[in-house]
PDB file of N, CA and C in Angstrom:
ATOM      1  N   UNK A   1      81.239  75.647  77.368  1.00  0.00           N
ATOM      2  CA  UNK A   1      82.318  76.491  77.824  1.00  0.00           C
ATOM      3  C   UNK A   1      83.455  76.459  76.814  1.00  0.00           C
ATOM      4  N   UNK A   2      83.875  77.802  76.607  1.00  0.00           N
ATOM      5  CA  UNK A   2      85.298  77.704  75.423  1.00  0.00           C
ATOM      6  C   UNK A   2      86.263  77.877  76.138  1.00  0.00           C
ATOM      7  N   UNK A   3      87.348  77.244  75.463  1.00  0.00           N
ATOM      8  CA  UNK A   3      88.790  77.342  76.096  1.00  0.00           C
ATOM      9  C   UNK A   3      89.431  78.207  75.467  1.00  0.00           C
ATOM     10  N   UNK A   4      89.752  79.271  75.926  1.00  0.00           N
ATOM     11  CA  UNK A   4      91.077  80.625  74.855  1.00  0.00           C
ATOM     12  C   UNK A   4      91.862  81.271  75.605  1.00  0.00           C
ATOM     13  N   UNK A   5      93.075  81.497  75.117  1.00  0.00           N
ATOM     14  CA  UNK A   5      93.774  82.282  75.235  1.00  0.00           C
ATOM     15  C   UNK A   5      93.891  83.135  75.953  1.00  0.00           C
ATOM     16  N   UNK A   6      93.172  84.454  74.880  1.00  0.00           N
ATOM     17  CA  UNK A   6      92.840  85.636  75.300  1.00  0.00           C
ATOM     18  C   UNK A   6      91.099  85.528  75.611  1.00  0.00           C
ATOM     19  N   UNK A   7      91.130  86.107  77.135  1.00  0.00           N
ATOM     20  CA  UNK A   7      89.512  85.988  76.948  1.00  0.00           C
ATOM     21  C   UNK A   7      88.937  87.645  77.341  1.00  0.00           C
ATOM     22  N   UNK A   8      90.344  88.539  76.850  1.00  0.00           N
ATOM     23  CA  UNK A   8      89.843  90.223  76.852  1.00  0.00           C
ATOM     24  C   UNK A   8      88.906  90.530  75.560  1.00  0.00           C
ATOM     25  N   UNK A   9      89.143  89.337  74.600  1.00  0.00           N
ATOM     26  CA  UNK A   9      88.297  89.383  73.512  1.00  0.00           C
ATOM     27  C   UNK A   9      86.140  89.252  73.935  1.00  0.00           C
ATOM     28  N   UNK A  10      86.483  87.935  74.772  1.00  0.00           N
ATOM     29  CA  UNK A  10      84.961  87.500  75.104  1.00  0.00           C
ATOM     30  C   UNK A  10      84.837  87.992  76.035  1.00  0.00           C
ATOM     31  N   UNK A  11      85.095  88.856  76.858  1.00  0.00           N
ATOM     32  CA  UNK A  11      84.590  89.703  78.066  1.00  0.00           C
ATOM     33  C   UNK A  11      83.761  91.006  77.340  1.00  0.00           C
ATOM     34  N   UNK A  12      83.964  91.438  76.055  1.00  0.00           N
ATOM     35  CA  UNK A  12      83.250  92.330  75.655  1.00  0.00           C
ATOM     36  C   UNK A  12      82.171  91.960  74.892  1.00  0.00           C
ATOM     37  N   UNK A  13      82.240  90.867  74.666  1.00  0.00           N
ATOM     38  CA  UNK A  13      80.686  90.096  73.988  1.00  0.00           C
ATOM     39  C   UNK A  13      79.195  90.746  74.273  1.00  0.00           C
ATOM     40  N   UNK A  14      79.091  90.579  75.924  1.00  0.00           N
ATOM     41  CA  UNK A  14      78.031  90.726  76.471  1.00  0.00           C
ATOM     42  C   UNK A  14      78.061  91.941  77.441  1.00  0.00           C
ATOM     43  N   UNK A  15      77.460  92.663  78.141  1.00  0.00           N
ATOM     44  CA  UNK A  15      77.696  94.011  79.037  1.00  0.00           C
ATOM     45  C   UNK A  15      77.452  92.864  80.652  1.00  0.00           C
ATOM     46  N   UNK A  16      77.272  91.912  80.668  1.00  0.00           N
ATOM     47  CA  UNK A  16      76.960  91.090  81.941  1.00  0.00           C
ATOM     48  C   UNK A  16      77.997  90.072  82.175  1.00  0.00           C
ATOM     49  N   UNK A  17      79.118  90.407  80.952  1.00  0.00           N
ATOM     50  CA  UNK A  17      80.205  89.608  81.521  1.00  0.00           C
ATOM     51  C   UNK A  17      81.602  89.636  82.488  1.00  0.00           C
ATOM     52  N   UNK A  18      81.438  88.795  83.490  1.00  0.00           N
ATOM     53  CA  UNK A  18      82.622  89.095  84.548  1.00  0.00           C
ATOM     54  C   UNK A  18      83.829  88.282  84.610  1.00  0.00           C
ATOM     55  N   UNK A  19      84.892  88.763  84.626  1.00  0.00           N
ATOM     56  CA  UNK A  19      86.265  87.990  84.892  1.00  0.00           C
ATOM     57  C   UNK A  19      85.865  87.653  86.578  1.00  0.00           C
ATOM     58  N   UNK A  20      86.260  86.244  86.734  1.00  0.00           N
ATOM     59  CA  UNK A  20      86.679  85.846  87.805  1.00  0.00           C
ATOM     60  C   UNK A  20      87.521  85.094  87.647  1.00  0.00           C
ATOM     61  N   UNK A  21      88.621  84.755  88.989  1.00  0.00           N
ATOM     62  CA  UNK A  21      89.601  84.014  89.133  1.00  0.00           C
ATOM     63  C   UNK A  21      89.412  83.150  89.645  1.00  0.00           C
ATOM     64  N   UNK A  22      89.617  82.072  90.095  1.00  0.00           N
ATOM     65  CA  UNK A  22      89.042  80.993  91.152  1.00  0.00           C
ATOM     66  C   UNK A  22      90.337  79.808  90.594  1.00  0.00           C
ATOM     67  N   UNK A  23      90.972  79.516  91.812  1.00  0.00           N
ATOM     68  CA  UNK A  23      91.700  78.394  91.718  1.00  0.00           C
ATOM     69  C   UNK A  23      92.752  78.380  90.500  1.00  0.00           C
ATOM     70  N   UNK A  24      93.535  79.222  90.940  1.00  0.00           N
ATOM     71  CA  UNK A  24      94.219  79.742  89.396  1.00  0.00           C
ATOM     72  C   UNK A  24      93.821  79.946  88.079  1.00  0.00           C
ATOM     73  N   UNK A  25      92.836  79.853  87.918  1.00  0.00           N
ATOM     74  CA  UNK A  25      92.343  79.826  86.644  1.00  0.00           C
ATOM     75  C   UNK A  25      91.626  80.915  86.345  1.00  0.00           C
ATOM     76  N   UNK A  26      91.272  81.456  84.885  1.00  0.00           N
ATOM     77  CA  UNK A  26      90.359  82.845  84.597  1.00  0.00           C
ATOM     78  C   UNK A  26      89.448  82.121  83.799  1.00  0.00           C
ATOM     79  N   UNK A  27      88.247  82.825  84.314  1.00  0.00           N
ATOM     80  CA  UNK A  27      86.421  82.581  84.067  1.00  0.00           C
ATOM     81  C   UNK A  27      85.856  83.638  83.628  1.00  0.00           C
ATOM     82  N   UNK A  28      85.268  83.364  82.501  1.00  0.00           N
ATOM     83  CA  UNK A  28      84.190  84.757  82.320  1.00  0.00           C
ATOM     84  C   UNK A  28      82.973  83.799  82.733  1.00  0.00           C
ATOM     85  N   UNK A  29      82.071  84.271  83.269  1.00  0.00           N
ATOM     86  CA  UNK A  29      80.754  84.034  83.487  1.00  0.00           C
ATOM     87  C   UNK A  29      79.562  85.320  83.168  1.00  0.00           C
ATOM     88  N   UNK A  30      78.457  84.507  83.079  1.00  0.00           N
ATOM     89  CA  UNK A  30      77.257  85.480  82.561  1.00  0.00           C
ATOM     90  C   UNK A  30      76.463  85.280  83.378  1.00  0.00           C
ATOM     91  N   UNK A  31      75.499  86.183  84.212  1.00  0.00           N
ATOM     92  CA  UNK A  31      74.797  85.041  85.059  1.00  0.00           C
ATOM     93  C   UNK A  31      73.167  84.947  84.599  1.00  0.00           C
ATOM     94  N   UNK A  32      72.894  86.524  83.171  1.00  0.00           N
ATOM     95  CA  UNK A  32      72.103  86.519  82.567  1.00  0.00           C
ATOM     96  C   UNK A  32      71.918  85.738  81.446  1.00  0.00           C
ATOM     97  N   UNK A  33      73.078  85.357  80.437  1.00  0.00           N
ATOM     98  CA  UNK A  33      73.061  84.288  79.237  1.00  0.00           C
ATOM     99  C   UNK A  33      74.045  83.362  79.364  1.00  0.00           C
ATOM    100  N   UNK A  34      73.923  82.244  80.102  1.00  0.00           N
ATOM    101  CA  UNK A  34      74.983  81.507  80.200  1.00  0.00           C
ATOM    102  C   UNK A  34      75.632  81.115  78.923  1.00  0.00           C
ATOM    103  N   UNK A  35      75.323  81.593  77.629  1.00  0.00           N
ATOM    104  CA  UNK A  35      76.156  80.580  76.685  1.00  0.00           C
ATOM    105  C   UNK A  35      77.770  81.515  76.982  1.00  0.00           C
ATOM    106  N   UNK A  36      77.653  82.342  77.458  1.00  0.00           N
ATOM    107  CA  UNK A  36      78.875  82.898  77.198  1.00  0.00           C
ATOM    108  C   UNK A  36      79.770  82.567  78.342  1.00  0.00           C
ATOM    109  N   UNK A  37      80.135  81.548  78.365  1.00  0.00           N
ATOM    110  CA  UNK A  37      81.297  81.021  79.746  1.00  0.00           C
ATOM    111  C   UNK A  37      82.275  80.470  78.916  1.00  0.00           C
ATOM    112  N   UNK A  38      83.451  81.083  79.485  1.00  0.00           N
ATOM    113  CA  UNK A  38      84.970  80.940  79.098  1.00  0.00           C
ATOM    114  C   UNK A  38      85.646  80.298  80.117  1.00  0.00           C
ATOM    115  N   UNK A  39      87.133  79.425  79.770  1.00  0.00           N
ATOM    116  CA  UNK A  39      87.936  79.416  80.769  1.00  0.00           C
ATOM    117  C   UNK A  39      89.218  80.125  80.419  1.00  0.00           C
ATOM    118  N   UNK A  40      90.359  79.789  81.112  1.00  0.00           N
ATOM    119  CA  UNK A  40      91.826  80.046  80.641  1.00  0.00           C
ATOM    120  C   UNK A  40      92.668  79.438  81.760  1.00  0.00           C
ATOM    121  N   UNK A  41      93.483  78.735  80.823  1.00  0.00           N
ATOM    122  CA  UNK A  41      94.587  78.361  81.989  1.00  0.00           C
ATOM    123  C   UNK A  41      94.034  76.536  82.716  1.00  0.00           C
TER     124      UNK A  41
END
């Protein structure tokens, strides 16, 4: 999982990637290629 900033950058990586929020925090998740999981915050 990477830690950044901006994660409007890694949301366009993949076409299966979703912003979620959960517990104040922002997540991209993949649920087809997990390498691509972000946090923020």
């Amino acid at each position: 999982m990477k830690i950044r900033n901006s994660l409007k950058s890694l949301k366009d990586r993949h076409r299966d990637n979703r912003v979620i929020r959960r517990r104040g925090r922002t997540y991209i998740i993949n649920k087809t290629n997990r390498r691509f999981k972000a946090r923020q915050g």
